[in-house]
N, C-alpha and C. Protein backbone atom coordinates (compact mmCIF):
# COMPACT_ATOMS: atom_id res chain seq x y z
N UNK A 1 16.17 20.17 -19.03
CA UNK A 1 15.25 21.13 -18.44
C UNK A 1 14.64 20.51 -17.19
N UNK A 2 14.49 21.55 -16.25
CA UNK A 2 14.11 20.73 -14.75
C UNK A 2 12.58 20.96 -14.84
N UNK A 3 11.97 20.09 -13.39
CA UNK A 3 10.80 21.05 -13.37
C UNK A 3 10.60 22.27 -13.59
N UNK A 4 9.04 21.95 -13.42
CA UNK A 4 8.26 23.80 -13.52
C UNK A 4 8.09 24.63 -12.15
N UNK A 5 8.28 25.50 -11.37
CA UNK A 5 8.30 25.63 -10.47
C UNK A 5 6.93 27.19 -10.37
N UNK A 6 6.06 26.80 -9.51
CA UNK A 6 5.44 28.29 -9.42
C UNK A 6 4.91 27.99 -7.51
N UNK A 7 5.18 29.87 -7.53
CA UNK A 7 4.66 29.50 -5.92
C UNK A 7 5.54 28.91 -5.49
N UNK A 8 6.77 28.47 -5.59
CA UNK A 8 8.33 27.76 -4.82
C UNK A 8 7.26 26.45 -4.56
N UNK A 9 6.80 25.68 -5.59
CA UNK A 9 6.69 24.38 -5.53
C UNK A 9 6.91 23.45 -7.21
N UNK A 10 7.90 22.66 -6.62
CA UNK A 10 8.11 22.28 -8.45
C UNK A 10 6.84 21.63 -8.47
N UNK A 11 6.23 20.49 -10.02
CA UNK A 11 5.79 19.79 -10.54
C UNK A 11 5.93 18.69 -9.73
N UNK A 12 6.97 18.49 -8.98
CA UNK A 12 7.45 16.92 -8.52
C UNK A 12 7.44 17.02 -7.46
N UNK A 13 6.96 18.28 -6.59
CA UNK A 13 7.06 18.68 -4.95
C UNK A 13 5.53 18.36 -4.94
N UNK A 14 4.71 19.12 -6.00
CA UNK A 14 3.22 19.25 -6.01
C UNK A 14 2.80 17.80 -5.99
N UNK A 15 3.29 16.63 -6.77
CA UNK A 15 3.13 15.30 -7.33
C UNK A 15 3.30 14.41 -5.43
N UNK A 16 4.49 14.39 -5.17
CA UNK A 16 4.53 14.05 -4.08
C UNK A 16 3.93 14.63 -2.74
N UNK A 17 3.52 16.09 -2.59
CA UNK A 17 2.19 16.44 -1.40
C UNK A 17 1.39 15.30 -1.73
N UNK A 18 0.76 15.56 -2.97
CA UNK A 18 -0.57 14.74 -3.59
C UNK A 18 -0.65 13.35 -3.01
N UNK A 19 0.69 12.50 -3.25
CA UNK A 19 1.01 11.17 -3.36
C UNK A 19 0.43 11.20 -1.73
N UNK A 20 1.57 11.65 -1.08
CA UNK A 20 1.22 11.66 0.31
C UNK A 20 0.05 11.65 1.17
N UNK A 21 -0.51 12.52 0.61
CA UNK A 21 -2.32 12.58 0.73
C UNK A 21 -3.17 11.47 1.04
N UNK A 22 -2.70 10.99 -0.41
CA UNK A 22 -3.60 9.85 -0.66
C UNK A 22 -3.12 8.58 -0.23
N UNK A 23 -2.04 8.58 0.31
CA UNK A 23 -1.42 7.85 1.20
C UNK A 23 -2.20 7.59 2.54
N UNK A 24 -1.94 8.32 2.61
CA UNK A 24 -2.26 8.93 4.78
C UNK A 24 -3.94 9.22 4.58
N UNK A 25 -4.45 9.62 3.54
CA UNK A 25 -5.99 9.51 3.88
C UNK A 25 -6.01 11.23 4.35
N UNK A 26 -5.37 12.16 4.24
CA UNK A 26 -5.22 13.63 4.43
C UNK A 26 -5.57 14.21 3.35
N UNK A 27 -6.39 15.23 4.11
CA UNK A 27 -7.33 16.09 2.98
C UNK A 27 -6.27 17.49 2.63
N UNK A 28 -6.16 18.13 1.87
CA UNK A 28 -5.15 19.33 1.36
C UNK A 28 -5.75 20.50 0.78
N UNK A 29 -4.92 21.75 1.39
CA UNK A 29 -5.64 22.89 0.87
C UNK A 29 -4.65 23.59 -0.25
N UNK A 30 -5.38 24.21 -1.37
CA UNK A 30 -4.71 24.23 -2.59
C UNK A 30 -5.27 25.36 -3.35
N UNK A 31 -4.68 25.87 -4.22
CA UNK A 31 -5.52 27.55 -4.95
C UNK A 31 -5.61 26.63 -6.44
N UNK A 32 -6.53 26.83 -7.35
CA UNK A 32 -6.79 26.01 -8.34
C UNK A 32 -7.76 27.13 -9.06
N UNK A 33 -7.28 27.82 -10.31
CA UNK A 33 -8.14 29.07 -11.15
C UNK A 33 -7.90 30.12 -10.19
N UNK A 34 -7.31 30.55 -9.53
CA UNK A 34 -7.82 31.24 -8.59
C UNK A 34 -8.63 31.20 -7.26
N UNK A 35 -8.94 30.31 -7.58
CA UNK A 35 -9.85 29.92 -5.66
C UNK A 35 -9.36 28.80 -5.18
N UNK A 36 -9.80 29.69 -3.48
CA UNK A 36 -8.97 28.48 -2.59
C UNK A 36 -10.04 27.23 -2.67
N UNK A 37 -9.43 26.20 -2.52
CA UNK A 37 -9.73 24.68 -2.42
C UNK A 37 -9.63 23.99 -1.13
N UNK A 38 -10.46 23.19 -0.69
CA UNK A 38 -10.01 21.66 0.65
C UNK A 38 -10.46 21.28 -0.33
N UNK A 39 -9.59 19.92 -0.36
CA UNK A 39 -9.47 18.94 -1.28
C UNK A 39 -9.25 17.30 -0.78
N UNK A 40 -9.68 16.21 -1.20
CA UNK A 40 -9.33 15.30 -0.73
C UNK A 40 -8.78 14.31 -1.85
N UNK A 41 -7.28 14.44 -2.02
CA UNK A 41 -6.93 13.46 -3.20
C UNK A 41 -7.54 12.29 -3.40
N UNK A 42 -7.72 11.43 -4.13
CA UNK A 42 -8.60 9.74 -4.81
C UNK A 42 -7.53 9.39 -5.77
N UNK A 43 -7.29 10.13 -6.64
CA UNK A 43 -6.15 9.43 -7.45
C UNK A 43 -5.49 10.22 -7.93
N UNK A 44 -4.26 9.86 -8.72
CA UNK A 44 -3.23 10.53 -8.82
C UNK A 44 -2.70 9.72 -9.77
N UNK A 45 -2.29 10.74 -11.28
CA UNK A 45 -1.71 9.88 -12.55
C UNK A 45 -1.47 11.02 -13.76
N UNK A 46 -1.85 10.43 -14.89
CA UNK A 46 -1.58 11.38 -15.87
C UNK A 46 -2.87 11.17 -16.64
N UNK A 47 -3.29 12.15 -17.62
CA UNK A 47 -4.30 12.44 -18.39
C UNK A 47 -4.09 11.97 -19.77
N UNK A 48 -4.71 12.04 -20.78
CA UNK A 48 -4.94 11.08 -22.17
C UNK A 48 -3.75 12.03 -22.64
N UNK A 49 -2.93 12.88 -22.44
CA UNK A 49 -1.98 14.07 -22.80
C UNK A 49 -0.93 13.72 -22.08
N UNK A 50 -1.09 12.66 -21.03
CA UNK A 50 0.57 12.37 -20.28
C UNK A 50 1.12 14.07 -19.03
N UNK A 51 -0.45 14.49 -19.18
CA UNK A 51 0.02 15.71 -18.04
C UNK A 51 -0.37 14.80 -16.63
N UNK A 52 0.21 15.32 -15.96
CA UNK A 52 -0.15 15.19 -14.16
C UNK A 52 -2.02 15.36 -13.79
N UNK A 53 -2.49 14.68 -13.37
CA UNK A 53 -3.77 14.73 -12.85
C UNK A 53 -4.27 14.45 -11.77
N UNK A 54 -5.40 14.84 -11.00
CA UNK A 54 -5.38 13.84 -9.70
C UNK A 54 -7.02 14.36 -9.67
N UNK A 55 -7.97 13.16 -9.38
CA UNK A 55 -8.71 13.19 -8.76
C UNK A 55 -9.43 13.49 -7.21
N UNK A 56 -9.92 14.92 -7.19
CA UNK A 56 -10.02 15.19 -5.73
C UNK A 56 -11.48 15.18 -5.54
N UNK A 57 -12.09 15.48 -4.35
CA UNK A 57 -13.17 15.51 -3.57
C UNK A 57 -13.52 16.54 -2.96
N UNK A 58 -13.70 17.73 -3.43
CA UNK A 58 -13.99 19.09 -3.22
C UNK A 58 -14.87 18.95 -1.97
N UNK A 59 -14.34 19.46 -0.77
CA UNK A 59 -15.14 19.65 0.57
C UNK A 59 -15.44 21.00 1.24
N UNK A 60 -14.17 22.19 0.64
CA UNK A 60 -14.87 23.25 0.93
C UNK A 60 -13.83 24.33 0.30
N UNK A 61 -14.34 25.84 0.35
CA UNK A 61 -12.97 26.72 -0.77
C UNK A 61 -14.63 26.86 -1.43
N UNK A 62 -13.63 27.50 -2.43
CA UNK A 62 -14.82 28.05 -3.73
C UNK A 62 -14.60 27.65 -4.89
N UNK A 63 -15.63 27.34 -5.99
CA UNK A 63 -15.11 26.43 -7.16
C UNK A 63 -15.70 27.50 -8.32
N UNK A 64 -14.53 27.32 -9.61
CA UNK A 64 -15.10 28.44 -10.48
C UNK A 64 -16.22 28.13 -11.82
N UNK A 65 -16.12 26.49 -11.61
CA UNK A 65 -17.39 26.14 -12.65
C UNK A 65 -18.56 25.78 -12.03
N UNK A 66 -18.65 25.12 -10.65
CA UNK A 66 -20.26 25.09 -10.66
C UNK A 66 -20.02 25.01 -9.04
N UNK A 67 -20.99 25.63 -8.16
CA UNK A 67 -21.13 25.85 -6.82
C UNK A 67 -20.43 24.30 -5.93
N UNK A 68 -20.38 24.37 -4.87
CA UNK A 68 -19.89 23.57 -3.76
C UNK A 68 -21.22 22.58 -3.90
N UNK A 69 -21.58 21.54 -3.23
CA UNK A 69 -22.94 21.11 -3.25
C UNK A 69 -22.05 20.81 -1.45
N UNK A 70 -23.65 20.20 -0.37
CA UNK A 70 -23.43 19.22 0.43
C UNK A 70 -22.50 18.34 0.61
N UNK A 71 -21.76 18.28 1.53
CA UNK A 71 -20.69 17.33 1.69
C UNK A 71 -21.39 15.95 1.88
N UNK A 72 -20.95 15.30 0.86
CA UNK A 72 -21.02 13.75 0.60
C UNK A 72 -21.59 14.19 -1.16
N UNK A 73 -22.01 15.01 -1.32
CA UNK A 73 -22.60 14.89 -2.58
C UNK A 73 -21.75 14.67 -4.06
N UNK A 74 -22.22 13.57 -4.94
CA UNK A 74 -21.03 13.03 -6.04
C UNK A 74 -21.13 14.63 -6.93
N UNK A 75 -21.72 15.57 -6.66
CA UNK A 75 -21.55 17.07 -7.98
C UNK A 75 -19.94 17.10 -7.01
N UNK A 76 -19.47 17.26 -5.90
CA UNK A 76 -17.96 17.84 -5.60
C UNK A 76 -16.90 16.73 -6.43
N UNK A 77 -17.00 16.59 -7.31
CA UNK A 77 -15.35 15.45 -7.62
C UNK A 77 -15.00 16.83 -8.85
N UNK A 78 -13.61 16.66 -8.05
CA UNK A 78 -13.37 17.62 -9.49
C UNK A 78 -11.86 16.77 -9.89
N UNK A 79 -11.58 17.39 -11.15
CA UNK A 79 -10.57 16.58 -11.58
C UNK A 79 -9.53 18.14 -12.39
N UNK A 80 -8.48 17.94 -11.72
CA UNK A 80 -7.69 19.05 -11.83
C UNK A 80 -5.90 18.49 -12.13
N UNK A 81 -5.91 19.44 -13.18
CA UNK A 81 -4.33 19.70 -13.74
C UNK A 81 -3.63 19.98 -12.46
N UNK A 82 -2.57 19.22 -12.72
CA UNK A 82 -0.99 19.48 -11.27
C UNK A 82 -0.26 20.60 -11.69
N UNK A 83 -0.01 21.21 -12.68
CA UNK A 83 0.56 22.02 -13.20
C UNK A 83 -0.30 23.60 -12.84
N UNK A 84 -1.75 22.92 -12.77
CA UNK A 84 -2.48 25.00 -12.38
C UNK A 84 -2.82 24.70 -11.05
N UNK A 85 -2.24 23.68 -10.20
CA UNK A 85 -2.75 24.14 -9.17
C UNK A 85 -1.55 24.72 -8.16
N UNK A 86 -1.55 25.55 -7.45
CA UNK A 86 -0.89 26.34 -6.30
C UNK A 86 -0.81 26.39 -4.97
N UNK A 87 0.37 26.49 -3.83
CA UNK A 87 0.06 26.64 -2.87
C UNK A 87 -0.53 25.19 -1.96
N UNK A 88 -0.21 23.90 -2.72
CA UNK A 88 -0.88 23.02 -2.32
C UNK A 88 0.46 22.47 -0.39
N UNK A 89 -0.83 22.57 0.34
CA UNK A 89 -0.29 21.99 1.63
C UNK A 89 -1.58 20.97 2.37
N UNK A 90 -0.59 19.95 3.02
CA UNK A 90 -1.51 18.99 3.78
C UNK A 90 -2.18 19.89 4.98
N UNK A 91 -3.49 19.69 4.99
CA UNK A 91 -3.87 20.19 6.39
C UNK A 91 -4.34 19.20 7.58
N UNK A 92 -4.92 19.43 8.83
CA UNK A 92 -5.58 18.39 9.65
C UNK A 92 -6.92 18.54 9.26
N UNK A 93 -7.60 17.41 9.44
CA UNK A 93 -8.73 17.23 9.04
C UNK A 93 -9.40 15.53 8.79
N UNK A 94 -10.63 15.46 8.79
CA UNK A 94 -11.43 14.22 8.30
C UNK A 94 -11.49 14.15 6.89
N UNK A 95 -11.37 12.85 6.49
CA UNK A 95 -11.21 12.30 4.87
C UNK A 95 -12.84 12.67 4.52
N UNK A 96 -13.01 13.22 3.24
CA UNK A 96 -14.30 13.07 2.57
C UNK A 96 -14.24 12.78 1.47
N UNK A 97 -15.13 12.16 1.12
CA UNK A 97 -15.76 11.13 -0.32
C UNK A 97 -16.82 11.42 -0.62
N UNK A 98 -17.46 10.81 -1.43
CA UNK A 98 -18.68 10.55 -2.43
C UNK A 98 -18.62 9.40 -2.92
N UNK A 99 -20.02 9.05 -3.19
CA UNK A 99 -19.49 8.22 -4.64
C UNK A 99 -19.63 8.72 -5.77
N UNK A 100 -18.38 7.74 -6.96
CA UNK A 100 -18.12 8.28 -7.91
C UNK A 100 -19.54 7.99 -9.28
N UNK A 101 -19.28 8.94 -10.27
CA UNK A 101 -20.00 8.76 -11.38
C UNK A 101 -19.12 8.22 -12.83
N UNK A 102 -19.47 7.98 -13.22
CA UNK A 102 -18.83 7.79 -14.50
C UNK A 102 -18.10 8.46 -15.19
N UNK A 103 -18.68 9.77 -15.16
CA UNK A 103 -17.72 10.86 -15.62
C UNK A 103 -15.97 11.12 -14.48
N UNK A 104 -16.28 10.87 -13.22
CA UNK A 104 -15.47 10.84 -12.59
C UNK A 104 -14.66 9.74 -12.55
N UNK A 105 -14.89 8.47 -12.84
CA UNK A 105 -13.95 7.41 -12.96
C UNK A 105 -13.09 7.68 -14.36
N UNK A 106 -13.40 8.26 -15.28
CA UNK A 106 -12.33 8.49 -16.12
C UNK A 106 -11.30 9.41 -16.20
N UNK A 107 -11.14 10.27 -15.10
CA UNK A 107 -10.54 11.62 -14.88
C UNK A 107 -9.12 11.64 -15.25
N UNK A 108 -8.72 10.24 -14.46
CA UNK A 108 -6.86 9.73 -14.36
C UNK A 108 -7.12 8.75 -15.29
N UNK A 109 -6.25 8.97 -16.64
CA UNK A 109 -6.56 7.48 -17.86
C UNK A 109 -4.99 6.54 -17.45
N UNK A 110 -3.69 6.86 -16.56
CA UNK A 110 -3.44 6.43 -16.27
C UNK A 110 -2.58 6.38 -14.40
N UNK A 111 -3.51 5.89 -13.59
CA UNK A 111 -3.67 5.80 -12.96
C UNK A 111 -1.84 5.35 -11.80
N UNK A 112 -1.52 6.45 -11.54
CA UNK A 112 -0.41 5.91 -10.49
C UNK A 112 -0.90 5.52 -8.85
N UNK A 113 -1.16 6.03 -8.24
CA UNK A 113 -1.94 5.77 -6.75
C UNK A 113 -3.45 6.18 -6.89
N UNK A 114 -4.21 5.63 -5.76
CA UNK A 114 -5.80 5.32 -5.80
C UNK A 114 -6.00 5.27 -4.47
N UNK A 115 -6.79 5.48 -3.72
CA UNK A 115 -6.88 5.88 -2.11
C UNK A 115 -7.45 4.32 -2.02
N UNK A 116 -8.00 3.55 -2.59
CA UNK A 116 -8.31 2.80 -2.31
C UNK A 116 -6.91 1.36 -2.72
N UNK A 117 -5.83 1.68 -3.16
CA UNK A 117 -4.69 0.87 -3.35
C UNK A 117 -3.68 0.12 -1.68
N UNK A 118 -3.46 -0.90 -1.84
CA UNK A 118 -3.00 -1.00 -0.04
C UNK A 118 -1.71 -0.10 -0.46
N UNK A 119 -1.01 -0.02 0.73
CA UNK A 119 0.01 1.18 0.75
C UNK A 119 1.82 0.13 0.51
């Protein structure tokens, strides 16, 4: 059985945008529940379930559990399934961060790339 494909992007097309991202320091726009997303990948791995995960940095779009805050603020880390998200493309743009909380350092339990990894 091959990938999953939705939106004409497999599992492994979505995995590698991501990778890339966080490569190059490029922020990405992406549909996730239904709303659009800017996103800034941090990490990229699998979850305590062995699904696809990646830690992003919500900078602007609309979010369906709790409002946008100020850019720089640690409430934007969201941590999202590779499998529901859609439509994901690199855009131009400036890298944004926060710092992280605790709840956010556990997002990826195993960790493939990290924006902070040398390349």
């Amino acid at each position: 059985m091959g990938p999953k494909r939705a939106f004409g992007q497999s599992d492994s097309e979505k995995y590698e945008i991501i990778r890339n991202a966080i490569q190059r320091r490029k922020p990405i726009s992406a549909v996730y529940h239904g709303k659009h997303r800017l996103l800034c990948p941090h990490q990229l791995g699998q979850n305590e379930n062995g699904e696809h995960q990646a830690l992003f940095y919500q900078f602007g779009g609309e979010s369906l559990s709790r409002p946008l805050q100020r850019d720089g603020s640690p409430e934007n880390w969201r941590c999202l399934t590779l499998s529901k998200l859609f439509a994901i493309q690199p855009i131009d743009g400036k890298w944004h961060t926060a710092p992280h909380t605790p709840q956010t350092q556990n997002c990826v339990k195993k960790v493939d790339f990290d924006v902070s990894q040398p390349e």
